[in-house]
Protein backbone atom coordinates (compact mmCIF):
# COMPACT_ATOMS: atom_id res chain seq x y z
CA UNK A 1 83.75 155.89 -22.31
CA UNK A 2 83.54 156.01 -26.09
CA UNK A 3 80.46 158.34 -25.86
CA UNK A 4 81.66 160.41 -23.61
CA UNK A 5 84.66 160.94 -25.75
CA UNK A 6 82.64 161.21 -28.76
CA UNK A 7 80.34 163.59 -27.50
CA UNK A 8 83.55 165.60 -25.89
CA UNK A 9 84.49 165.88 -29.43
CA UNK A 10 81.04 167.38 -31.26
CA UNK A 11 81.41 170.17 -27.90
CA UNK A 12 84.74 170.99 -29.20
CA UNK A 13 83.93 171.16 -32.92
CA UNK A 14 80.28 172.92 -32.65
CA UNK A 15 81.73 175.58 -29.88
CA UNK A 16 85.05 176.93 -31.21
CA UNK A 17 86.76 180.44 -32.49
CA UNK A 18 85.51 181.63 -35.21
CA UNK A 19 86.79 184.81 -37.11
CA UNK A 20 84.87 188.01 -38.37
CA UNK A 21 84.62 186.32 -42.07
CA UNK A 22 83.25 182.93 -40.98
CA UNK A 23 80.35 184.77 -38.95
CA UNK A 24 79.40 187.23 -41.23
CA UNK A 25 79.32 184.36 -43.93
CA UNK A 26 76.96 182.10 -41.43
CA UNK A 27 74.80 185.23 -41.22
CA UNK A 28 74.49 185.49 -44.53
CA UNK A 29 73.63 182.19 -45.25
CA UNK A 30 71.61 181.41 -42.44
CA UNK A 31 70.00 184.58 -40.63
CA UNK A 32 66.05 184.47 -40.68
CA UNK A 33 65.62 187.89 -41.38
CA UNK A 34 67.16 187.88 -44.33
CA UNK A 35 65.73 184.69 -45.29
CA UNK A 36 62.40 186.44 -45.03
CA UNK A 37 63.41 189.11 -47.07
CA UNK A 38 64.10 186.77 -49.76
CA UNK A 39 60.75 185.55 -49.63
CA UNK A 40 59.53 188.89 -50.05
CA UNK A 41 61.33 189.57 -53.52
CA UNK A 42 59.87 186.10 -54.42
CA UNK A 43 56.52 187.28 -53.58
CA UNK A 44 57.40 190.51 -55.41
CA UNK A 45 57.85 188.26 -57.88
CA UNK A 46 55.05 186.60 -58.65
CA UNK A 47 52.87 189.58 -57.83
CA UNK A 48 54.32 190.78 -61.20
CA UNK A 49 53.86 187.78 -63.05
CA UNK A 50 49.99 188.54 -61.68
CA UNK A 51 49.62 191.82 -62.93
CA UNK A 52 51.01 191.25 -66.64
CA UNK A 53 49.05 188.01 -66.82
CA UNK A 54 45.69 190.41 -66.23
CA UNK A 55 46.28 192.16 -68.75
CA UNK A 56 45.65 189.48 -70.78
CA UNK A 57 42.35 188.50 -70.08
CA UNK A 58 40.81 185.51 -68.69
CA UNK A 59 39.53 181.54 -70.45
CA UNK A 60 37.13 180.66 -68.14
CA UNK A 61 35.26 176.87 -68.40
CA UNK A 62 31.59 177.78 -67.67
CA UNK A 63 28.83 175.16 -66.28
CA UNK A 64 25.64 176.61 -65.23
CA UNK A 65 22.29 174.58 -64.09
CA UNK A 66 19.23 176.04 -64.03
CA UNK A 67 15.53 175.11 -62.96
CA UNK A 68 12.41 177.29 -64.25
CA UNK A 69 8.65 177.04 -63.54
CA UNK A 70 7.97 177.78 -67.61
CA UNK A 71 10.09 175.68 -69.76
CA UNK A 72 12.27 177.80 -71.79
CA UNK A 73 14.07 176.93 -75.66
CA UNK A 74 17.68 176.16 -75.65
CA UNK A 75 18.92 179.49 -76.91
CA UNK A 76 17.16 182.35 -77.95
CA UNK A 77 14.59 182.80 -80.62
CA UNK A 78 13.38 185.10 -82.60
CA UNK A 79 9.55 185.12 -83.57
CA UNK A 80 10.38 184.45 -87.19
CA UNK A 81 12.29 181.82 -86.40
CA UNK A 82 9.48 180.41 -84.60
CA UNK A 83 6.96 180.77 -87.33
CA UNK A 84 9.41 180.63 -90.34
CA UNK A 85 8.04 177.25 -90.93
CA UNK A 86 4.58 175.64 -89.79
CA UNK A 87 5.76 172.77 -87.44
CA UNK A 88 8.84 175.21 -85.93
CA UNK A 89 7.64 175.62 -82.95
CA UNK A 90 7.13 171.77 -82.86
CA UNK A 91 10.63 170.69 -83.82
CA UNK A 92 12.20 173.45 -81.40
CA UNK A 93 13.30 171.99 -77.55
CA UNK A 94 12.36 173.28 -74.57
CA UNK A 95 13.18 172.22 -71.21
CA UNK A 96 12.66 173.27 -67.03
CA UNK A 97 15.78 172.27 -66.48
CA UNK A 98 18.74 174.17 -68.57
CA UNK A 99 22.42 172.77 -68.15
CA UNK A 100 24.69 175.48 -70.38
CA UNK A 101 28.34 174.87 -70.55
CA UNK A 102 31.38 176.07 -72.72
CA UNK A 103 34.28 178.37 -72.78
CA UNK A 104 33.91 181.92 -72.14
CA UNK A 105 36.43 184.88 -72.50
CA UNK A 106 37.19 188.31 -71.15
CA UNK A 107 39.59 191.46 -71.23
CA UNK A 108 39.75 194.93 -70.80
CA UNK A 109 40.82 196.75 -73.69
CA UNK A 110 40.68 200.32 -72.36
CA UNK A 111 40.53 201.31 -68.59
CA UNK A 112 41.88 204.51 -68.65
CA UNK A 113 45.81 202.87 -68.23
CA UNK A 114 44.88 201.86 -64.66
CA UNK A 115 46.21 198.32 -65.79
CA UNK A 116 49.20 199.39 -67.18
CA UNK A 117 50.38 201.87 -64.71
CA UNK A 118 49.81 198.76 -61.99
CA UNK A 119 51.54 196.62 -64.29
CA UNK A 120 54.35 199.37 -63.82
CA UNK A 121 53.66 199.47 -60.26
CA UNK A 122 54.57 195.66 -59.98
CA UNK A 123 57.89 196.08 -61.91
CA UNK A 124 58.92 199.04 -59.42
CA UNK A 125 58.04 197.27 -56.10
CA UNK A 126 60.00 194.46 -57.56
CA UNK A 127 62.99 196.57 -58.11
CA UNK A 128 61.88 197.66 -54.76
CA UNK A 129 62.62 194.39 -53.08
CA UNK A 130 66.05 193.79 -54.61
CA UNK A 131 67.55 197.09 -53.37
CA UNK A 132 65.84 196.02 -49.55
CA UNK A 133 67.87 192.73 -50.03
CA UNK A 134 70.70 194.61 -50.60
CA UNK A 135 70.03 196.83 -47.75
CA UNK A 136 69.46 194.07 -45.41
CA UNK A 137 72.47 192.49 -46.23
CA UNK A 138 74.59 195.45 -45.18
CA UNK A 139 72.34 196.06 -42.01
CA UNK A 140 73.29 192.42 -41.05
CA UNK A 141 76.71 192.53 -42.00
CA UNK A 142 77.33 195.56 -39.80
CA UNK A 143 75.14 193.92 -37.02
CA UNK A 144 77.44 190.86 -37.07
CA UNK A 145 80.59 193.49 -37.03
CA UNK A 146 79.47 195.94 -34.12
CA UNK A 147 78.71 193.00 -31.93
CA UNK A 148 81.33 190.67 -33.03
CA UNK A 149 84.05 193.85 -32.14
CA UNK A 150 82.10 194.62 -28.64
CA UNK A 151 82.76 190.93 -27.48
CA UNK A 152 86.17 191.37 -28.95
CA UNK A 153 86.28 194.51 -26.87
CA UNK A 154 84.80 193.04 -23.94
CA UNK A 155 87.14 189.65 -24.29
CA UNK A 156 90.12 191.84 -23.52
CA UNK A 157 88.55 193.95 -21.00
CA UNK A 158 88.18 191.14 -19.15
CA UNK A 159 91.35 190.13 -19.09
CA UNK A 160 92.85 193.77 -17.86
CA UNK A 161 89.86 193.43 -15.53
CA UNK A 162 91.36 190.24 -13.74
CA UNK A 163 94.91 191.79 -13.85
CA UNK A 164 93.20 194.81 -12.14
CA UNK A 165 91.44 192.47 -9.53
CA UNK A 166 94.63 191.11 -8.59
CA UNK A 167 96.30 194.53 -8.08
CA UNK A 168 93.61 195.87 -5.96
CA UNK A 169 93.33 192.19 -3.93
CA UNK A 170 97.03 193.26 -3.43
CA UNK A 171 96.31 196.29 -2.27
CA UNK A 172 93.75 195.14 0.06
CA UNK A 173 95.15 192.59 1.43
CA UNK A 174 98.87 194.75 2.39
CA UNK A 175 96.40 197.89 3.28
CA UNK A 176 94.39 194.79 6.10
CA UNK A 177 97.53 193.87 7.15
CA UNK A 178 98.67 196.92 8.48
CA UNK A 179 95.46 197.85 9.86
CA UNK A 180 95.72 194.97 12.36
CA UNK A 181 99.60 196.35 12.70
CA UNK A 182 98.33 199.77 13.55
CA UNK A 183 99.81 201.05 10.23
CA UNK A 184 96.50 202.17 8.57
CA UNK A 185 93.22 203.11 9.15
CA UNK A 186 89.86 201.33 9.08
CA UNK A 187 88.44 203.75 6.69
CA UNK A 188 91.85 203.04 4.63
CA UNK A 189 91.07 199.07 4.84
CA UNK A 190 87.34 199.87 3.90
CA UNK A 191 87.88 201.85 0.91
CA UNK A 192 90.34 199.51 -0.07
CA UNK A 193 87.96 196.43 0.09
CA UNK A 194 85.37 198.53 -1.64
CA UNK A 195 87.71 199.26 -4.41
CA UNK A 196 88.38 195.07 -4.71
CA UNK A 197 84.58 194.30 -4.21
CA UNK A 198 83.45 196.86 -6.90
CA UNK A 199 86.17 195.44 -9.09
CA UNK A 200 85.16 191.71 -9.05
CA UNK A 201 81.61 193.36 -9.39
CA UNK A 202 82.71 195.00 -12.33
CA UNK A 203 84.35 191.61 -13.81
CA UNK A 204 80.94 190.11 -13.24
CA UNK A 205 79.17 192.41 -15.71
CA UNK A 206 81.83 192.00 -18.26
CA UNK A 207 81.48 188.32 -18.11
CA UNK A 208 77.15 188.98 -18.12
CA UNK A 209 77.43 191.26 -21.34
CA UNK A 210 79.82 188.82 -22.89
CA UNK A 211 77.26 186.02 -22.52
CA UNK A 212 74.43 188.47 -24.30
CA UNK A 213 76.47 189.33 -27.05
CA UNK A 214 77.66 185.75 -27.80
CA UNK A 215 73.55 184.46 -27.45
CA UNK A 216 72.81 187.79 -29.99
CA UNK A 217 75.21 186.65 -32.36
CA UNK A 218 74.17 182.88 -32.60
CA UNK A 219 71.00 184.24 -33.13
CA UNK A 220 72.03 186.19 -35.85
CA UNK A 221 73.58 182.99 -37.52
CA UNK A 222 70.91 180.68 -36.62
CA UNK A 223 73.12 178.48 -34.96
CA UNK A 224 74.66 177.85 -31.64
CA UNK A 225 77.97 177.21 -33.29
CA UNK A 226 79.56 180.95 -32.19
CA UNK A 227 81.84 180.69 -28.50
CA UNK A 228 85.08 183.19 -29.03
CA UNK A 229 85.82 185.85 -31.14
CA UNK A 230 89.19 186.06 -32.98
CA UNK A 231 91.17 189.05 -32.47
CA UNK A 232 91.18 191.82 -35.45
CA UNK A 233 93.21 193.64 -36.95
CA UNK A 234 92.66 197.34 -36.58
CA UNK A 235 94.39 199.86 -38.83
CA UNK A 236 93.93 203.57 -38.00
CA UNK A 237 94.14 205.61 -41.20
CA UNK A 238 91.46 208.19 -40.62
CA UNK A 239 88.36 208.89 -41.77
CA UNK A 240 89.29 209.29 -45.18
CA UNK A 241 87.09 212.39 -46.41
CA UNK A 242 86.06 212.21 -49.75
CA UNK A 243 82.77 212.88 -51.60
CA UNK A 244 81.28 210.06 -52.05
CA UNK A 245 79.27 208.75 -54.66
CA UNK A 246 75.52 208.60 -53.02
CA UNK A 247 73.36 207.79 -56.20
CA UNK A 248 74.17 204.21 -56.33
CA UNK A 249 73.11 203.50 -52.66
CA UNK A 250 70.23 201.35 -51.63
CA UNK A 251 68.39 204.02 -49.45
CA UNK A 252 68.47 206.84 -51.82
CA UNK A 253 67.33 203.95 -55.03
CA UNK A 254 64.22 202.99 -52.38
CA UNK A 255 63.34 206.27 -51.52
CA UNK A 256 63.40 207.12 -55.44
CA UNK A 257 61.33 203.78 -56.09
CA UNK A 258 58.59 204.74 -53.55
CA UNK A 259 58.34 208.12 -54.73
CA UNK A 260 58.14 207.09 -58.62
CA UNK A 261 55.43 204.14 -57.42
CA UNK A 262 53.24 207.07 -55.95
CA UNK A 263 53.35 208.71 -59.32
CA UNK A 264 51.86 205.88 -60.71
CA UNK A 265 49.61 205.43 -58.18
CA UNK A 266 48.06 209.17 -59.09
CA UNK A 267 47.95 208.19 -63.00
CA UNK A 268 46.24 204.68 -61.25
CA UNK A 269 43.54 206.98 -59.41
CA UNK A 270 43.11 208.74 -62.68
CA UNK A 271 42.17 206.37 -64.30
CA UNK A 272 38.62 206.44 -62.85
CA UNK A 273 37.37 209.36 -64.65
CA UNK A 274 37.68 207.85 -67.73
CA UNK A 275 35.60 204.87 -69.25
CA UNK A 276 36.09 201.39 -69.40
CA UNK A 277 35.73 199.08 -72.68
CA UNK A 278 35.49 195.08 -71.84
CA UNK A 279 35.76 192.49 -74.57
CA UNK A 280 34.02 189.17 -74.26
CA UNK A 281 33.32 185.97 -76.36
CA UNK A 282 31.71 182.91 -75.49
CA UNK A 283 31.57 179.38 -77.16
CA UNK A 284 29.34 176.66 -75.99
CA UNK A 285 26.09 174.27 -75.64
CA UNK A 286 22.65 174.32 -73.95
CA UNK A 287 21.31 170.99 -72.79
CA UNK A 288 18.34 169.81 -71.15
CA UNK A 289 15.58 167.22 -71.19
CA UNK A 290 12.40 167.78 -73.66
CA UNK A 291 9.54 169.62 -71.18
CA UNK A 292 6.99 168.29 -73.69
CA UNK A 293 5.94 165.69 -76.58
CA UNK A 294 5.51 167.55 -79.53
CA UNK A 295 3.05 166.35 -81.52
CA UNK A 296 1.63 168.24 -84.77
CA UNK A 297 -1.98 168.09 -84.61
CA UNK A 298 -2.72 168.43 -88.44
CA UNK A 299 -0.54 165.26 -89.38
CA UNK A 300 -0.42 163.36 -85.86
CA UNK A 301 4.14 163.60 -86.44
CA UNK A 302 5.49 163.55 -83.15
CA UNK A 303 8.86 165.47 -83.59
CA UNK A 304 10.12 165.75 -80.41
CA UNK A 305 9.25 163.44 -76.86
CA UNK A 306 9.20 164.24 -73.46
CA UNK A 307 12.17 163.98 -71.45
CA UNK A 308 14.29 163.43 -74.98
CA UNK A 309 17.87 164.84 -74.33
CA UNK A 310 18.75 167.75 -76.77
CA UNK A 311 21.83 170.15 -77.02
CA UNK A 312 22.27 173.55 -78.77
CA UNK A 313 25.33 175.43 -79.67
CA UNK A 314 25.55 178.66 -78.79
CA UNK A 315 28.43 181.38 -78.98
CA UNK A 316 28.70 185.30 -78.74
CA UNK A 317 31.17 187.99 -78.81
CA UNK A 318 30.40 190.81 -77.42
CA UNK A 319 31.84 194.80 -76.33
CA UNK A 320 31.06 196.93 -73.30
CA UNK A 321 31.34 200.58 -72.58
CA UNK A 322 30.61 201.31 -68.74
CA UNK A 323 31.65 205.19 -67.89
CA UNK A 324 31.02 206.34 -64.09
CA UNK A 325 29.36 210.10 -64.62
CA UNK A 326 29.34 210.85 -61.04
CA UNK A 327 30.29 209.13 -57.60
CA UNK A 328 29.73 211.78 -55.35
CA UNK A 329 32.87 212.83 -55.13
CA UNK A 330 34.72 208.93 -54.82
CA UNK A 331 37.02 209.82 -57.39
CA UNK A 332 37.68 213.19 -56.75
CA UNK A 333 38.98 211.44 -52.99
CA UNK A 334 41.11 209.22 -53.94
CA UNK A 335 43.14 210.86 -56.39
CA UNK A 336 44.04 213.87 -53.78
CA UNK A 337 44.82 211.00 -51.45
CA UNK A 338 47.02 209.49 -53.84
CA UNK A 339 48.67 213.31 -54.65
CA UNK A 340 49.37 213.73 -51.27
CA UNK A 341 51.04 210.48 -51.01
CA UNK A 342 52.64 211.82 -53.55
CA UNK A 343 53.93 214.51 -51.97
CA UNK A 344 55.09 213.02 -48.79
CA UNK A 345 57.29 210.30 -50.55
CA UNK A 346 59.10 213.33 -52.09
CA UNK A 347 59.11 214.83 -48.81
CA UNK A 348 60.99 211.13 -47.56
CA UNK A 349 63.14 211.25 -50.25
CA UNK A 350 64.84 214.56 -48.94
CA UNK A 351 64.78 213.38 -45.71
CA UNK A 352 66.53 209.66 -46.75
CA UNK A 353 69.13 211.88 -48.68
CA UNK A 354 69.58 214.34 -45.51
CA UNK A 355 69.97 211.68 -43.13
CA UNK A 356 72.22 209.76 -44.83
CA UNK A 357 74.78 212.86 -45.28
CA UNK A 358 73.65 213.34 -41.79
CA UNK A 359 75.34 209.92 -40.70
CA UNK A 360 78.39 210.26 -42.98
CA UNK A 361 79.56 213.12 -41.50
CA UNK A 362 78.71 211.54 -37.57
CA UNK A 363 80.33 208.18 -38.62
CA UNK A 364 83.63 210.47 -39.95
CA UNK A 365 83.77 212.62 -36.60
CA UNK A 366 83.70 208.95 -34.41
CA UNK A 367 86.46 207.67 -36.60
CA UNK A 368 88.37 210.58 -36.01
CA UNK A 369 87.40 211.49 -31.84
CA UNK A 370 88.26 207.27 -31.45
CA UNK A 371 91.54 207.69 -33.00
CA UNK A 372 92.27 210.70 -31.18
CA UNK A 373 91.62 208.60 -27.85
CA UNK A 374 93.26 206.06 -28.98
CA UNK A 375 96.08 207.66 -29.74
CA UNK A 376 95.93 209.71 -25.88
CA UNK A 377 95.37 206.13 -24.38
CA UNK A 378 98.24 204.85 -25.85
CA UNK A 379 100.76 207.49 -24.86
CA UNK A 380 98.91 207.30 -21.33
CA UNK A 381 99.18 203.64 -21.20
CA UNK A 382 103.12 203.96 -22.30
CA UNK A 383 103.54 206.30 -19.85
CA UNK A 384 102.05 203.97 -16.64
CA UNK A 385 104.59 201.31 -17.95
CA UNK A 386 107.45 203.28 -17.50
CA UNK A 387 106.24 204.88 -14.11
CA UNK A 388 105.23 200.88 -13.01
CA UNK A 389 109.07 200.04 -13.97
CA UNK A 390 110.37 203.08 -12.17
CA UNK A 391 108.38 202.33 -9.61
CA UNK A 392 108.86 198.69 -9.48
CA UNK A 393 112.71 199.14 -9.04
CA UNK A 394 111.84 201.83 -6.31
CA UNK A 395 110.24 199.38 -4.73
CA UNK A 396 112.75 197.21 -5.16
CA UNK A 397 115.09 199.26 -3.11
CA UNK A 398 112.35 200.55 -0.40
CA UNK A 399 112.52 203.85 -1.88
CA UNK A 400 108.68 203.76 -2.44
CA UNK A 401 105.35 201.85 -0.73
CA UNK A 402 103.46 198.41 -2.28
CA UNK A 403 100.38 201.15 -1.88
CA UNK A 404 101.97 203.04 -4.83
CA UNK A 405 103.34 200.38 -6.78
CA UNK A 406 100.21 198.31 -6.83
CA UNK A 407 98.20 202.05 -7.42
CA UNK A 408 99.88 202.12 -10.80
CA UNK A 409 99.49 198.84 -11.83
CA UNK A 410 95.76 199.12 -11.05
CA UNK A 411 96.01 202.32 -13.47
CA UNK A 412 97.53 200.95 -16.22
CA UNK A 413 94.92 198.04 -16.38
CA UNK A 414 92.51 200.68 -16.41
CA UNK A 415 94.34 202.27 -19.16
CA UNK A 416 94.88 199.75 -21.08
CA UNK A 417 90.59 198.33 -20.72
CA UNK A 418 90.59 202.16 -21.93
CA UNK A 419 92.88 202.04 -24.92
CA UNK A 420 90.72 198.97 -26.10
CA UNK A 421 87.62 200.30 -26.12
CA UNK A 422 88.83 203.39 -28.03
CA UNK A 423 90.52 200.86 -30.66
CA UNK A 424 87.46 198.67 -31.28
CA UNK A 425 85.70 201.90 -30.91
CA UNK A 426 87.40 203.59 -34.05
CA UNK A 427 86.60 200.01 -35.53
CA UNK A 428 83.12 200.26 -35.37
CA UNK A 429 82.67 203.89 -36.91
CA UNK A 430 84.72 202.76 -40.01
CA UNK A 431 82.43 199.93 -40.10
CA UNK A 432 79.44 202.00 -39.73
CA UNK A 433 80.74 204.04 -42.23
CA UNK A 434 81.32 200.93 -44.76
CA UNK A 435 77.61 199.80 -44.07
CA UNK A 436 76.16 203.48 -44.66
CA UNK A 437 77.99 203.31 -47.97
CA UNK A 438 76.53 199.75 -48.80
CA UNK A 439 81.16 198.66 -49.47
CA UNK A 440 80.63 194.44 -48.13
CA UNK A 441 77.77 194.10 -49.82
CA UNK A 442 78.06 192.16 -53.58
């Protein structure tokens, strides 16, 4: 009994109401899209910690083993170094088997930029990320809002619908009665159980969309949590025409991004016609054992045995030039490819901006068409409920038929399911409106 009771209670706590605020908020924190676009300015992130750290250069820890069919010396030698003295060649090491480790390091010092301008690159695409996040955020919140104010819709449609049920099960059922009284027609009874059938039909959908919207909004919050939507507040004030300020939104800063990024790109393929200048320096020992025993034949010394371990140090420094003179036309390629890029970012950019005023102006003319509806609706719906009173006290007095009565009151319902739509509707463009001009998002 205590389970069940228990278990009553975590149903009623994990599937309640909740508002507009507390569902966006979930969404925020707990949407996987988003989440993943997070991750993206992380790995934005450390792809820029990547490129400035190559630009640096390289320490590398080196160990090399080698095996040769000749012995060779340790390092180098010169032939005056071998005969500088006469036992040299006697006290220098040579081995088959050459171990070399050490430190070794290396940077470019001049590759035409191409570092630097990807450097750049990084920094941009970065930048990049942070305006998507930004972006997404307002795509979500609207998301949340446009389906959190159709179930809201739907919710009340629902409830006209069932008022609207019972009027035209009224209807029916008088309109069957006199048919078996010889007061009406079969074809009147039909069409009137049509009109009930198609309306519990109709109640059916409403309750099927309701059940996808709540599913698409738990997904959107990750969690199963979401059951009923809280009524909001509409307030019709217009579409509120203004010029607004279009430089500091997300799409236009991405579009700019891209287009600057392909710029550097260009300078990037560039970069290849000029040469490229590597520094390098390298610090360490040569090892191996003895190939031979060295014995001077004049005084019988033996100055070095076989298989004695011995070790040289060795280090160099060292700069390369390396200039490509001609790649068949590689280079050539790939900077046109890059231009053209080029050119069709700009091209996007224009478009972005275009589209965007494109959408203002649409979002404005739905604000001001659902108010206008509204506002019919509502002096339509006003209207029924004075004609149902009328009618209701005609009635009353059998100065008018249930037919009529219960004709109205099925209109009104419809009305009113109307009216609803229209208000939610207006809703929505002002909230497409907010997301096109990036106002929830912090």
């Amino acid at each position: 009994m205590v389970q069940k009771l228990v278990l009553g209670f975590l149903l009623t706590f994990s599937l309640h109401a909740m508002s507009l605020k507390e569902t966006i908020d979930e969404a925020l924190q707990h949407n996987n899209s988003l989440k993943k676009t997070f991750l993206d300015k992380e790995v934005s992130q450390k792809n820029r910690r990547i490129k400035r750290a190559q630009n640096l250069g390289r320490f590398d820890a080196v160990l090399n083993y080698d095996h040769y069919n000749n012995a060779r010396t340790l390092v180098p030698l010169t032939p005056m170094q071998i005969v500088s003295s006469p036992t040299g060649p006697y006290e220098m090491p040579t081995t088959n088997d050459l171990v070399s480790t050490g430190l070794s390091y290396n940077v470019t010092l001049f590759d035409g930029f191409a570092k630097q301008n990807s450097c750049k690159i990084s920094d941009l695409a970065y930048k990049n990320t942070l305006f998507k996040i930004k972006l997404a955020k307002a795509e979500l919140i609207y998301n949340v809002e446009n389906i959190y104010l159709s179930l809201l819709s739907l919710q009340e449609q629902l409830k006209a619908q069932k008022k609207y049920i019972e009027a035209k099960k009224r209807l029916y059922e008088y309109i069957q009665k006199a048919y078996h009284l010889g007061g009406k027609s079969k074809l009147d009874m039909l069409e009137a159980k049509n009109a009930y059938v198609e309306a519990v039909a109709n109640k059916n959908k409403i309750i099927s969309n309701i059940g996808i919207l709540k599913a698409s909004l738990s997904q959107m919050i990750a969690s199963d949590k979401f059951d009923k939507a809280e009524e909001v507040s509409v307030n019709f004030d217009g579409a509120q025409e203004g010029e607004p300020d279009l430089k500091s939104l997300s799409r236009l800063k991405i579009a700019a991004l891209k287009s600057n990024i392909a710029q550097k790109r260009v300078r990037t393929a560039e970069a290849l016609y000029y040469p490229k200048v590597d520094f390098s320096a390298y610090y360490g020992y040569s090892m191996g054992p003895n190939a031979t025993t060295n014995t001077f034949a004049q005084t019988g010394v033996t100055y070095l045995n076989k298989n004695d371990f011995n070790s040289e140090n060795v280090w160099q420094i060292g700069l390369h030039l390396k200039w490509n003179l001609y790649d068949f036309g590689a280079k050539s390629a790939s900077v046109a490819k890059e231009k053209i890029a080029l050119m069709q970012s700009k091209i996007d950019k224009s478009i972005t901006r275009l589209e965007l005023e494109k959408n203002l102006k649409i979002a404005n003319s739905k604000i001001e068409i659902a108010q206008a509806d509204y506002t019919a609706l509502q002096s339509q719906y006003e209207l029924l409920q004075e004609i149902e009173k009328a009618q209701q006290i005609k009635y009353e007095n059998n100065a008018l038929s249930l037919v009529d009565l219960l004709d109205t009151q099925a209109k009104k319902e419809l009305v009113y399911a109307q009216m609803t739509e229209a208000k939610y509707g207006y809703q929505k463009a002002k909230y497409y409106k907010e997301y096109l001009l990036e106002k929830e998002v912090k």
